[in-house]
C-alpha atoms as a PDB file:
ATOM      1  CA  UNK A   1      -7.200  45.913  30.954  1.00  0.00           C
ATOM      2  CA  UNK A   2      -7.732  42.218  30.668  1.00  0.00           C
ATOM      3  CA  UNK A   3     -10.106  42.665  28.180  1.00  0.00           C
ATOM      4  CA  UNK A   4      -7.450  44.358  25.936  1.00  0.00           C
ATOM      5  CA  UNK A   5      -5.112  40.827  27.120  1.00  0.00           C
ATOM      6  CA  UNK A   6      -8.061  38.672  25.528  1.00  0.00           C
ATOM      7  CA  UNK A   7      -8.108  40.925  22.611  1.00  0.00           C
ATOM      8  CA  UNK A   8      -4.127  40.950  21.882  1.00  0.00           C
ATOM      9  CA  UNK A   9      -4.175  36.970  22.425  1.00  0.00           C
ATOM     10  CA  UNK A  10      -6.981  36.651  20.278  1.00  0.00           C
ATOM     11  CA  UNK A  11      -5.056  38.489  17.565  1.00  0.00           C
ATOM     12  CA  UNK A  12      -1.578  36.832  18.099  1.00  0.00           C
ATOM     13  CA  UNK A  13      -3.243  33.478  18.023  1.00  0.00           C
ATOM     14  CA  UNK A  14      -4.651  34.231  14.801  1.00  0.00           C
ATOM     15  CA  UNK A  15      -1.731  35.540  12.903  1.00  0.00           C
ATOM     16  CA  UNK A  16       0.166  32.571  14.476  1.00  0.00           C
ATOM     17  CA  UNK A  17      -3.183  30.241  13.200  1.00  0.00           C
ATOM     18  CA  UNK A  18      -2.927  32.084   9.609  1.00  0.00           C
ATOM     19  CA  UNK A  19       1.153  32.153   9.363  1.00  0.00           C
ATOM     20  CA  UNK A  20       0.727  27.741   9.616  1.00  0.00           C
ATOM     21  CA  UNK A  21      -2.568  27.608   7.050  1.00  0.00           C
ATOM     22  CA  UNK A  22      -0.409  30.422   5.041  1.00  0.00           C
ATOM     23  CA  UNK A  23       2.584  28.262   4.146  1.00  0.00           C
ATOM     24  CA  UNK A  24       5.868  29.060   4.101  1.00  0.00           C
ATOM     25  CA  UNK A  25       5.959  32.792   3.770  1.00  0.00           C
ATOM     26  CA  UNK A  26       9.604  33.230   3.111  1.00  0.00           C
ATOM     27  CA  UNK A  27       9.067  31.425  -0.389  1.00  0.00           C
ATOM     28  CA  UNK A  28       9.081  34.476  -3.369  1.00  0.00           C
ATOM     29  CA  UNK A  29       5.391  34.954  -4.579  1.00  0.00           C
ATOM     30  CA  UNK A  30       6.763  34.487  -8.273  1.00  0.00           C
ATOM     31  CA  UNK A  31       8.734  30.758  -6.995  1.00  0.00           C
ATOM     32  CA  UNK A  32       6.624  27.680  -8.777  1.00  0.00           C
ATOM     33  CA  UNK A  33       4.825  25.622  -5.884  1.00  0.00           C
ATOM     34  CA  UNK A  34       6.724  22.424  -4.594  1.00  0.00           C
ATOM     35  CA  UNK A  35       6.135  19.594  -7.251  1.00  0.00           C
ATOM     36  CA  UNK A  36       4.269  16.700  -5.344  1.00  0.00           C
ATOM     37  CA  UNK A  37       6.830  13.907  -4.591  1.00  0.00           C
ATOM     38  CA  UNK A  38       7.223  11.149  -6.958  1.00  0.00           C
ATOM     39  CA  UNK A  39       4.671   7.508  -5.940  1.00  0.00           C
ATOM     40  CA  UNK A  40       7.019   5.317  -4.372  1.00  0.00           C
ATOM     41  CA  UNK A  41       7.660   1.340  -5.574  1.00  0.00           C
ATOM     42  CA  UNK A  42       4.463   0.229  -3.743  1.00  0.00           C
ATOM     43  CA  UNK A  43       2.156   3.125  -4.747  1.00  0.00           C
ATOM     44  CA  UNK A  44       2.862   1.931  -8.299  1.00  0.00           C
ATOM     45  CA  UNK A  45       2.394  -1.816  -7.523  1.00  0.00           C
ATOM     46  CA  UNK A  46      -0.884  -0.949  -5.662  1.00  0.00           C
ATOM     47  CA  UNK A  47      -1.839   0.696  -9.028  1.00  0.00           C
ATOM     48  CA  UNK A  48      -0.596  -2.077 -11.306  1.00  0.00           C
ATOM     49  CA  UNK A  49      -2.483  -4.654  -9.038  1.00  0.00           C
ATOM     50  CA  UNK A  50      -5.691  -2.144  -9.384  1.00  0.00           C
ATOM     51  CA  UNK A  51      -5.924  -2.513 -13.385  1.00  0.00           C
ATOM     52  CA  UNK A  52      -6.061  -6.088 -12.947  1.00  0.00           C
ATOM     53  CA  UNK A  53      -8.478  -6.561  -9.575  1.00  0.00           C
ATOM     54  CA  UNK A  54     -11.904  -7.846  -9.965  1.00  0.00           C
ATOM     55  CA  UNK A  55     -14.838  -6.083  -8.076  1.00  0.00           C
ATOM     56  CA  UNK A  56     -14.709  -6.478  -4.177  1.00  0.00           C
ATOM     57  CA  UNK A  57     -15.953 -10.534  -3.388  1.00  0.00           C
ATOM     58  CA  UNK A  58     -17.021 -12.218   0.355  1.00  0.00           C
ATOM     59  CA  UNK A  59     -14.067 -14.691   0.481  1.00  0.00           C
ATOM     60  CA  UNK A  60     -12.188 -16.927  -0.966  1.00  0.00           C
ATOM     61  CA  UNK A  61     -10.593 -20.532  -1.128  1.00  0.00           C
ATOM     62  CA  UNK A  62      -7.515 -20.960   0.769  1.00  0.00           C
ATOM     63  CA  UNK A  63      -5.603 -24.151   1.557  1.00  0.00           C
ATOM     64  CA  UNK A  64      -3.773 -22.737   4.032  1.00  0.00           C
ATOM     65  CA  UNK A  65      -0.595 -22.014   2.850  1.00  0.00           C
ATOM     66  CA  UNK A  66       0.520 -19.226   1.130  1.00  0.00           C
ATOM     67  CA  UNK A  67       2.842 -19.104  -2.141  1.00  0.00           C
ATOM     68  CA  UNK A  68       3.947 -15.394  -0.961  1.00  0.00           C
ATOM     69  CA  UNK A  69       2.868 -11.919  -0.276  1.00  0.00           C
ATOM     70  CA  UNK A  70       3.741  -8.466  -1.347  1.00  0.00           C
ATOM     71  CA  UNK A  71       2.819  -4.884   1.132  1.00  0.00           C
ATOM     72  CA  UNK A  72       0.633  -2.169  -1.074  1.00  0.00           C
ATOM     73  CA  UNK A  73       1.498   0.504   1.277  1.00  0.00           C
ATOM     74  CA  UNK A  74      -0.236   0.783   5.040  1.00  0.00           C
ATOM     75  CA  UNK A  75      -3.811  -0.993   4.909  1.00  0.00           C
ATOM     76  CA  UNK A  76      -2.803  -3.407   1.396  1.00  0.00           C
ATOM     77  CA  UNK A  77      -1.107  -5.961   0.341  1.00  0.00           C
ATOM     78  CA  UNK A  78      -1.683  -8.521  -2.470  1.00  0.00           C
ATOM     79  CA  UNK A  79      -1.933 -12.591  -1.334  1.00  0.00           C
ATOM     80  CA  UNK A  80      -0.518 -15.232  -3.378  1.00  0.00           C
ATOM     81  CA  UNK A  81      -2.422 -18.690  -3.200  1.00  0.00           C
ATOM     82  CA  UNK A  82      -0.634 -20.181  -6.046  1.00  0.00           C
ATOM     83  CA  UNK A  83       2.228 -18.911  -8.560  1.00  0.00           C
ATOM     84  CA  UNK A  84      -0.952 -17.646 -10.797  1.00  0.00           C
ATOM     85  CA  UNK A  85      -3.759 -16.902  -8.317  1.00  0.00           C
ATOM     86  CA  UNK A  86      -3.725 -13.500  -6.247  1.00  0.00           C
ATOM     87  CA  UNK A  87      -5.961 -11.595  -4.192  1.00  0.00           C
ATOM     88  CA  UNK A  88      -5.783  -7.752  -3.213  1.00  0.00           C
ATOM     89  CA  UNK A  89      -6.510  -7.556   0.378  1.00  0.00           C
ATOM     90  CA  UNK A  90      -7.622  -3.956   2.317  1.00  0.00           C
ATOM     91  CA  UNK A  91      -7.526  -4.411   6.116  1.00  0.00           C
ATOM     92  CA  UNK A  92      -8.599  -2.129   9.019  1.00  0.00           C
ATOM     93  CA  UNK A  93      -6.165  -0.044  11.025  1.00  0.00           C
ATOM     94  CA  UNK A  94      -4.072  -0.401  13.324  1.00  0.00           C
ATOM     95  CA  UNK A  95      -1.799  -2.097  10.529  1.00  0.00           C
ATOM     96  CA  UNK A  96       0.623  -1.343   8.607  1.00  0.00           C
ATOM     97  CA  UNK A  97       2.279  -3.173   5.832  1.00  0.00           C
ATOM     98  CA  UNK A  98       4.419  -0.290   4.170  1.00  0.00           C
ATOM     99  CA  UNK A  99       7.820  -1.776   5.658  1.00  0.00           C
ATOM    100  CA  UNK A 100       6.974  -5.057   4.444  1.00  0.00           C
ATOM    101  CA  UNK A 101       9.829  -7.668   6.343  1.00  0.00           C
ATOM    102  CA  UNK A 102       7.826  -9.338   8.174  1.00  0.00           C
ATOM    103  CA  UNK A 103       5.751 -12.431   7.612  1.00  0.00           C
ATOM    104  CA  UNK A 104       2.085 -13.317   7.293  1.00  0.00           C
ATOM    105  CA  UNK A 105      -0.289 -15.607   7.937  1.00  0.00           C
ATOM    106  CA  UNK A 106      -4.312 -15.490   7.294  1.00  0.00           C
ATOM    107  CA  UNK A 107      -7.066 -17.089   9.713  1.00  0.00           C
ATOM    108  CA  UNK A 108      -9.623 -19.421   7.568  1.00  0.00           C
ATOM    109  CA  UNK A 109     -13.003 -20.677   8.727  1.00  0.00           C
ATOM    110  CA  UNK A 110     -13.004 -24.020   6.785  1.00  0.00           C
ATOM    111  CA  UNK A 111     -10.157 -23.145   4.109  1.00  0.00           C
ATOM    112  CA  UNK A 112     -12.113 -20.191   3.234  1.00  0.00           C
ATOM    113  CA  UNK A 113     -10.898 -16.528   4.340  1.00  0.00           C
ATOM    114  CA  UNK A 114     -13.740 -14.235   4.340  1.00  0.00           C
ATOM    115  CA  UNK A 115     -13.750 -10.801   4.559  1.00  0.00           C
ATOM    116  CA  UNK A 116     -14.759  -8.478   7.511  1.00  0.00           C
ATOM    117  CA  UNK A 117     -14.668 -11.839   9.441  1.00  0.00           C
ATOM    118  CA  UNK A 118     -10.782 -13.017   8.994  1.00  0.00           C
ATOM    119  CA  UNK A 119      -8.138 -11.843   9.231  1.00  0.00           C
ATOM    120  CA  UNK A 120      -4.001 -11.062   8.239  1.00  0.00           C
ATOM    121  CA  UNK A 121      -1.631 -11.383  10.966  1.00  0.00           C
ATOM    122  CA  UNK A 122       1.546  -9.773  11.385  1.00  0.00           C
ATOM    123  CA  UNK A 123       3.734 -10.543  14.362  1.00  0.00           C
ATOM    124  CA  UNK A 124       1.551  -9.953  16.949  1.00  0.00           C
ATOM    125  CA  UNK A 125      -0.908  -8.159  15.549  1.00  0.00           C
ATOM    126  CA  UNK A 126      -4.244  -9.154  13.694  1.00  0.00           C
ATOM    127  CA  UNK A 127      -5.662  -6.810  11.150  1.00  0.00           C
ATOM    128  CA  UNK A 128      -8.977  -7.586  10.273  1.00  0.00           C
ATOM    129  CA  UNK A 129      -9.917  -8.014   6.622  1.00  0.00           C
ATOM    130  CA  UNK A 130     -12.264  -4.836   5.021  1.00  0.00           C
ATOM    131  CA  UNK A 131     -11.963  -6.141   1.639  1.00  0.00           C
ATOM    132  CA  UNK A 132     -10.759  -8.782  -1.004  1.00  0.00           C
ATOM    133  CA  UNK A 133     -10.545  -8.624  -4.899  1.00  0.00           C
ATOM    134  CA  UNK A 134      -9.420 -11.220  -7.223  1.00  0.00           C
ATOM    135  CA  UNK A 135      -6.371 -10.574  -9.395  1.00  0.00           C
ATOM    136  CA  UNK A 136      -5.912 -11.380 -12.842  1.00  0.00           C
ATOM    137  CA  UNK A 137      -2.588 -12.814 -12.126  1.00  0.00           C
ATOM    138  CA  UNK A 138      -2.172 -14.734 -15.540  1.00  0.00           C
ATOM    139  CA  UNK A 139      -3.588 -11.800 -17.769  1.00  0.00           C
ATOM    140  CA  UNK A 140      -1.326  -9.129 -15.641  1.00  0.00           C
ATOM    141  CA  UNK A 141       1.577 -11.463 -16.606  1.00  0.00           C
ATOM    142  CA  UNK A 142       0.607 -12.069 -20.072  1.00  0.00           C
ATOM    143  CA  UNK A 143       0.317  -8.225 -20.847  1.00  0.00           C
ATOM    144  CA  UNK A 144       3.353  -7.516 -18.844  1.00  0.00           C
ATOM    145  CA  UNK A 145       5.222  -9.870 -21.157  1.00  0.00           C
ATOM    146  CA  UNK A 146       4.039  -8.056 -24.418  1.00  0.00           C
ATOM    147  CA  UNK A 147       4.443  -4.779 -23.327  1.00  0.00           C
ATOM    148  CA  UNK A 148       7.169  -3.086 -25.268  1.00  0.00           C
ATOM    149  CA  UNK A 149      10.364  -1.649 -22.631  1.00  0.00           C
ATOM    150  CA  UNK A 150      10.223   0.929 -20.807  1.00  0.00           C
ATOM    151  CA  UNK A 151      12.818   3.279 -21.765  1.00  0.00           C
ATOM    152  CA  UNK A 152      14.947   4.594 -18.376  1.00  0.00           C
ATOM    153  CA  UNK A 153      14.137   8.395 -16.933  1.00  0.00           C
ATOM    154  CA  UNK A 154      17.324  10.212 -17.511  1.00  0.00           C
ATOM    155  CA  UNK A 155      16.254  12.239 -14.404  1.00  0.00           C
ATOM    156  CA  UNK A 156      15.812   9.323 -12.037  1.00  0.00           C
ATOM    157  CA  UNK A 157      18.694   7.918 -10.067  1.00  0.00           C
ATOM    158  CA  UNK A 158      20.464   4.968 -11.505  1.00  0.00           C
ATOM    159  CA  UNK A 159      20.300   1.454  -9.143  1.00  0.00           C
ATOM    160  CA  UNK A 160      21.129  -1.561 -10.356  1.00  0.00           C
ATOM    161  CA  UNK A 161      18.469  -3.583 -10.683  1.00  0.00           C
ATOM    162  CA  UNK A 162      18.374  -6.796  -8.786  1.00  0.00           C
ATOM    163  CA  UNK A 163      17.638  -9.687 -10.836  1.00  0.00           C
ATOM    164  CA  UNK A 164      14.483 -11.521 -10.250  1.00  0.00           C
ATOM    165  CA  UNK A 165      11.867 -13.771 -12.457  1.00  0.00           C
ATOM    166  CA  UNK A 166       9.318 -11.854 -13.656  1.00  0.00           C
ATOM    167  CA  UNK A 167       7.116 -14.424 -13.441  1.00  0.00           C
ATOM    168  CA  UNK A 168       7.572 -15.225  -9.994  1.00  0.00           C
ATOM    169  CA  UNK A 169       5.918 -13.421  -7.656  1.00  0.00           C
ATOM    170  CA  UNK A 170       7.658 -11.071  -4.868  1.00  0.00           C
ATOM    171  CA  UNK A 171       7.739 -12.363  -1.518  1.00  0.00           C
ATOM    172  CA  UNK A 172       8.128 -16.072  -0.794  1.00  0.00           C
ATOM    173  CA  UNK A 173       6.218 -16.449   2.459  1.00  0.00           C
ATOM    174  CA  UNK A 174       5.192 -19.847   3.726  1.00  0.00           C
ATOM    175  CA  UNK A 175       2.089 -18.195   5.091  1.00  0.00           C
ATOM    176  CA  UNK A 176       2.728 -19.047   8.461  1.00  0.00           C
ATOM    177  CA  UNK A 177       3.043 -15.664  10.766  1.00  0.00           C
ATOM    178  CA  UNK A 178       6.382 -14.024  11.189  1.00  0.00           C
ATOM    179  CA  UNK A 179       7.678 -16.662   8.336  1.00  0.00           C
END
């Protein structure tokens, strides 16, 4: 008798295992699969910043201040030194920089921030710095200038756009932590 138990568990277990793996079941064989969803604001920054990042270097110069910052999603963001000089950082969990709002700072050994030795901090938190590419601010720029207009989606939603410089970049941060 309790080896039949065992043996019914076992089975319900697995139907319940393959029902989750499975997907929904109550979705029509013939019904397309669920498009993925759309790569929010930052996923297409992260990629814009991408086209224009240099291979992975040890540091860079920092004077300690910085022009502004802009969150990539949950382990990037992008580091302005100057209006024209930008760096794509990657840190190491346990941040996360997808909500943006909040300042941040960078620790410097000599006004140089280096990576897997520095690092960004966030409030209270330090995240330590994996990796660090060089953007090609001015060429980004430059390209983004002669590129012809996008015209809109007629599927997206409409939201007025909020009017900026295109030349400056996002965030103005002061570089100091929580700032």
């Amino acid at each position: 008798m309790r080896t039949l138990r065992v043996v019914l568990a076992a089975v319900v277990l697995v139907e319940l295992l393959g029902a989750c793996v499975g997907g929904n079941s109550a979705r029509p064989a013939s019904a397309p699969p669920a498009s993925a969803p759309p790569p929010s604001a930052q996923q297409l920054a992260l990629e814009q910043y991408r086209n224009y990042a240099g291979p992975p270097i040890p540091y860079f110069v920092w004077l300690g201040r910085l022009y502004s910052w802009e969150p990539l999603g949950k382990d990037r963001l992008v580091v302005f030194t100057t209006t024209n000089e930008a760096y794509l950082l990657t840190v190491w969990p346990p941040c996360d920089f997808r909500f943006g709002g909040i300042g941040v700072g960078l620790t410097s050994r000599t006004n140089t921030v280096y990576a897997r030795t520095d690092s960004v901090i966030t409030g209270r938190m330090r995240c330590p710095i994996d990796e660090i590419r060089k953007i090609d601010y001015p060429r980004m720029q430059s390209d983004l200038h002669r590129a012809p207009p996008v015209p809109p989606n007629p599927s997206a939603p409409t939201q007025p756009a909020a009017p900026t410089d295109p030349a400056a970049p996002p965030h103005a941060s002061g570089g100091q932590p929580g700032g």
